[in-house]
Protein backbone atom coordinates (compact mmCIF):
# COMPACT_ATOMS: atom_id res chain seq x y z
CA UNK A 1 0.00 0.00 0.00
CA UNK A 2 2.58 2.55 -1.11
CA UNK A 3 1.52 4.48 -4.09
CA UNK A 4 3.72 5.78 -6.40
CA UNK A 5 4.49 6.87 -10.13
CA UNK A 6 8.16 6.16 -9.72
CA UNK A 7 8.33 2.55 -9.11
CA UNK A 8 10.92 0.53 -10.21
CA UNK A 9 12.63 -3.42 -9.86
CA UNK A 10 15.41 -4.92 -9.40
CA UNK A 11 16.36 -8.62 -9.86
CA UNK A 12 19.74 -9.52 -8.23
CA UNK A 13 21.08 -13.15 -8.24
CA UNK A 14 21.83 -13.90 -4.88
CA UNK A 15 24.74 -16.20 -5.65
CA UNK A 16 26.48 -13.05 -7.66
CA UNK A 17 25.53 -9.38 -6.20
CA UNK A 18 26.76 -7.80 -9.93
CA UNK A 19 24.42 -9.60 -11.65
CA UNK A 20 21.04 -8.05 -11.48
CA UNK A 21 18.83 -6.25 -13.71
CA UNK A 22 16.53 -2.80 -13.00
CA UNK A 23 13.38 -1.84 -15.22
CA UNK A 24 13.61 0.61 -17.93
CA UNK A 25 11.30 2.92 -16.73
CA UNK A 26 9.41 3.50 -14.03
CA UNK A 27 6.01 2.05 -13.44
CA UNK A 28 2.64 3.43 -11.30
CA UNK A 29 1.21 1.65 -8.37
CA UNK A 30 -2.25 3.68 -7.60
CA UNK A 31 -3.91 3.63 -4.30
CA UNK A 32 -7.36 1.34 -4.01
CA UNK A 33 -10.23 3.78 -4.65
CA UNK A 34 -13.84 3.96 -3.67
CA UNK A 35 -16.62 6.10 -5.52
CA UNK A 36 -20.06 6.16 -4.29
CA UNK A 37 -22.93 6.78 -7.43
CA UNK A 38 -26.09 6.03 -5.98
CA UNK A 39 -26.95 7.42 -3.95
CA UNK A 40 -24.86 10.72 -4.47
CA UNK A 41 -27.19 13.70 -4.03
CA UNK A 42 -30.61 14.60 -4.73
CA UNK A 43 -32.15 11.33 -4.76
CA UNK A 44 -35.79 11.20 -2.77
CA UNK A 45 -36.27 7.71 -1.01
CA UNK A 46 -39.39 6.72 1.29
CA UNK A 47 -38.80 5.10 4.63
CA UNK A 48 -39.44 1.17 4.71
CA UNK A 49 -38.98 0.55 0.99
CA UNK A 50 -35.60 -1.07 -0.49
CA UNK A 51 -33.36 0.93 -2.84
CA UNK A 52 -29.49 -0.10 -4.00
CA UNK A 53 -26.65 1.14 -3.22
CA UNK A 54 -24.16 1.37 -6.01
CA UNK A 55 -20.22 2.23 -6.10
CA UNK A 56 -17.15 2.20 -8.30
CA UNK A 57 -13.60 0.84 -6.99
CA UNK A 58 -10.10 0.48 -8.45
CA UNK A 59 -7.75 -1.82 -6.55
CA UNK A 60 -8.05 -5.49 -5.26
CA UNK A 61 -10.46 -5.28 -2.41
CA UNK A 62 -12.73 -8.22 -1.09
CA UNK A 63 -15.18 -6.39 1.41
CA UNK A 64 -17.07 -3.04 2.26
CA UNK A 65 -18.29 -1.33 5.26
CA UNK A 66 -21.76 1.01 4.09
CA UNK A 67 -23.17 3.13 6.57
CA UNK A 68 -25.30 6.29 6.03
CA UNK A 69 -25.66 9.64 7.95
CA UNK A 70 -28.84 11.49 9.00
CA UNK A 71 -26.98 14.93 9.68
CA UNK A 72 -25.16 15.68 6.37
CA UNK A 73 -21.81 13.02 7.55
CA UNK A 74 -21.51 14.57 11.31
CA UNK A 75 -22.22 10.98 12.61
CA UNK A 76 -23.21 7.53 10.81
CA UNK A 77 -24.79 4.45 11.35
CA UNK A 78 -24.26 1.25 9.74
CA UNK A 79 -26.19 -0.33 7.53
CA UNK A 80 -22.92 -3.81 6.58
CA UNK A 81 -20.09 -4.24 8.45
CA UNK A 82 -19.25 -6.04 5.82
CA UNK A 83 -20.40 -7.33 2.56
CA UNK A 84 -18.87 -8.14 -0.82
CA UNK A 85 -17.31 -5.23 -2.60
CA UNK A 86 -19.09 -6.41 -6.01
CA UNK A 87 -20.39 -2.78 -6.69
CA UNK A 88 -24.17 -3.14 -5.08
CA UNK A 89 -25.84 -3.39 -1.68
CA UNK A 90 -29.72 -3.34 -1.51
CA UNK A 91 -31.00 -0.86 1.53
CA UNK A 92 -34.54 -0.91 3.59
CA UNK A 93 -34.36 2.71 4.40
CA UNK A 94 -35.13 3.09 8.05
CA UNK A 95 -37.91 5.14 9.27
CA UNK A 96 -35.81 7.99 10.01
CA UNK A 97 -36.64 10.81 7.62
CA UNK A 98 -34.11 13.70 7.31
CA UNK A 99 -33.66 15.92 4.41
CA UNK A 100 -29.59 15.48 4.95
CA UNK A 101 -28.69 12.19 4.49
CA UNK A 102 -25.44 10.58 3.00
CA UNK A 103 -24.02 7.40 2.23
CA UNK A 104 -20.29 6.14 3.05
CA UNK A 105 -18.59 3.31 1.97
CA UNK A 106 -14.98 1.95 3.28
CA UNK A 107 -12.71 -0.67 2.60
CA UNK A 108 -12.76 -2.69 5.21
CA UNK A 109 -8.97 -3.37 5.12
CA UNK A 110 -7.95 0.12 4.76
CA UNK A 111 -10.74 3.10 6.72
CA UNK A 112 -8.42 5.15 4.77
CA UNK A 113 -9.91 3.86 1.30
CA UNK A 114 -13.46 5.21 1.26
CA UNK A 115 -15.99 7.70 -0.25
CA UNK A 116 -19.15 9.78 0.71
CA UNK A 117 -21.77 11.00 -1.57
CA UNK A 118 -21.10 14.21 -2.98
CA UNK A 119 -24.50 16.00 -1.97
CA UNK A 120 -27.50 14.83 0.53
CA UNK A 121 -30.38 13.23 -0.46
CA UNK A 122 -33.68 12.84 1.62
CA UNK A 123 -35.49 10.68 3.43
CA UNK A 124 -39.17 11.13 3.10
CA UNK A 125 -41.69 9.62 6.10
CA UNK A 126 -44.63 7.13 5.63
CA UNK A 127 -47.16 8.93 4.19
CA UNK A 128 -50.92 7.51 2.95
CA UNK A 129 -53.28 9.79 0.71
CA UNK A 130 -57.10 8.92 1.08
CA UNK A 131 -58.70 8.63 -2.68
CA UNK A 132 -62.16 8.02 -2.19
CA UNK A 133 -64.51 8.86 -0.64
CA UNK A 134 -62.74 12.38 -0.67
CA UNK A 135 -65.58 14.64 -0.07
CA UNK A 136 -68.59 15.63 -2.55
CA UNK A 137 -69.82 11.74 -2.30
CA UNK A 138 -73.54 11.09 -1.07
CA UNK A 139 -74.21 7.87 0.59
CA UNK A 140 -77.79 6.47 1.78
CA UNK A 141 -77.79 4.91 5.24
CA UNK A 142 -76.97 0.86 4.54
CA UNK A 143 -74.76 1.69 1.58
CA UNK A 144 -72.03 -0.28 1.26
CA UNK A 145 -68.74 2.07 0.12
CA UNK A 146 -65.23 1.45 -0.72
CA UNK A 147 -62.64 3.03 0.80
CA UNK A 148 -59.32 3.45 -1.36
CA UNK A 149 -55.64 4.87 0.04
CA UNK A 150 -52.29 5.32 -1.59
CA UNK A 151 -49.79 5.14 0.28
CA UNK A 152 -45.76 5.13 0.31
CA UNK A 153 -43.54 3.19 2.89
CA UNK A 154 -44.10 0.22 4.72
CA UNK A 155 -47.33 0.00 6.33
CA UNK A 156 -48.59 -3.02 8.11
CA UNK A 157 -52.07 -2.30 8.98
CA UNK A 158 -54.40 1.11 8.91
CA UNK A 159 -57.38 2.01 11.38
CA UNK A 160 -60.41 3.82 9.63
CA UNK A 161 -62.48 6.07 11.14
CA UNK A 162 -65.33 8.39 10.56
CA UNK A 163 -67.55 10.96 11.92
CA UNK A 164 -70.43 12.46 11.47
CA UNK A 165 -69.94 16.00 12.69
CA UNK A 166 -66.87 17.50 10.94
């Protein structure tokens, strides 16, 4: 792990010091890199669903740590210790909306070797939308009516109420 654009060998025969041979020229060795593309700013995801996480490396790496942060990379939280460095991780964002989130992802041989997304991105709350009835509707007393929601997140079960005085 020492990078350098002025790398060169030498071959020496142990049995005889003079003979040995040195490259021509000199060679690179480049550090392992780490670059985070999605998500890297602006991105809008919903709490409970699953997105991916995708990167970019050079270098000979076998693992990655991912975490994200809710305040803009002050602190983070993991989401892998460790899993494959094969360029993807798929995420079920955690119900913890923020409008300053980031992603990190390290080599988990060297914490030096990592990368953080360039901008925030947000994480939205559960939300559901009623559809119908939505107002303007006229039912007669034994009327059977559906009721029909949207809604984003993860949402196990939903109570329904109603009342008759505004």
């Amino acid at each position: 792990n020492n990078p350098s654009d002025r790398c060169l060998i030498r071959i020496v025969n142990t049995g005889d010091p003079e003979c040995f041979d040195i490259t021509d020229n000199y060679f690179t060795i480049t550090p392992n890199t780490i670059s985070v593309k999605y998500p890297n700013g602006g991105e809008s995801f919903v709490t409970g669903k699953t997105y991916p996480i995708n990167w970019d490396w050079t270098g000979t790496f076998s693992n990655v740590k991912i975490e994200y942060s809710l305040d803009g990379g002050n602190t983070w939280n993991s989401i892998v210790s460790s899993t494959t460095n094969d360029g993807s991780h798929y995420w079920t964002v955690p119900n913890s909306p923020s409008t300053n989130c980031k992603i990190k992802i390290t080599n988990t041989n060297d914490p030096n070797c990592y990368d953080i997304s360039d901008n925030v991105f947000t994480i939205q709350p559960t939300s559901i939308q009623l559809l119908t009835p939505n107002g303007g509707e006229i039912y007669t007393v034994g009327d059977v009516c559906a009721i029909h929601w949207n809604w984003e997140g993860t949402i196990s079960n939903v109570k329904i109420e109603y009342s008759i005085d505004g």
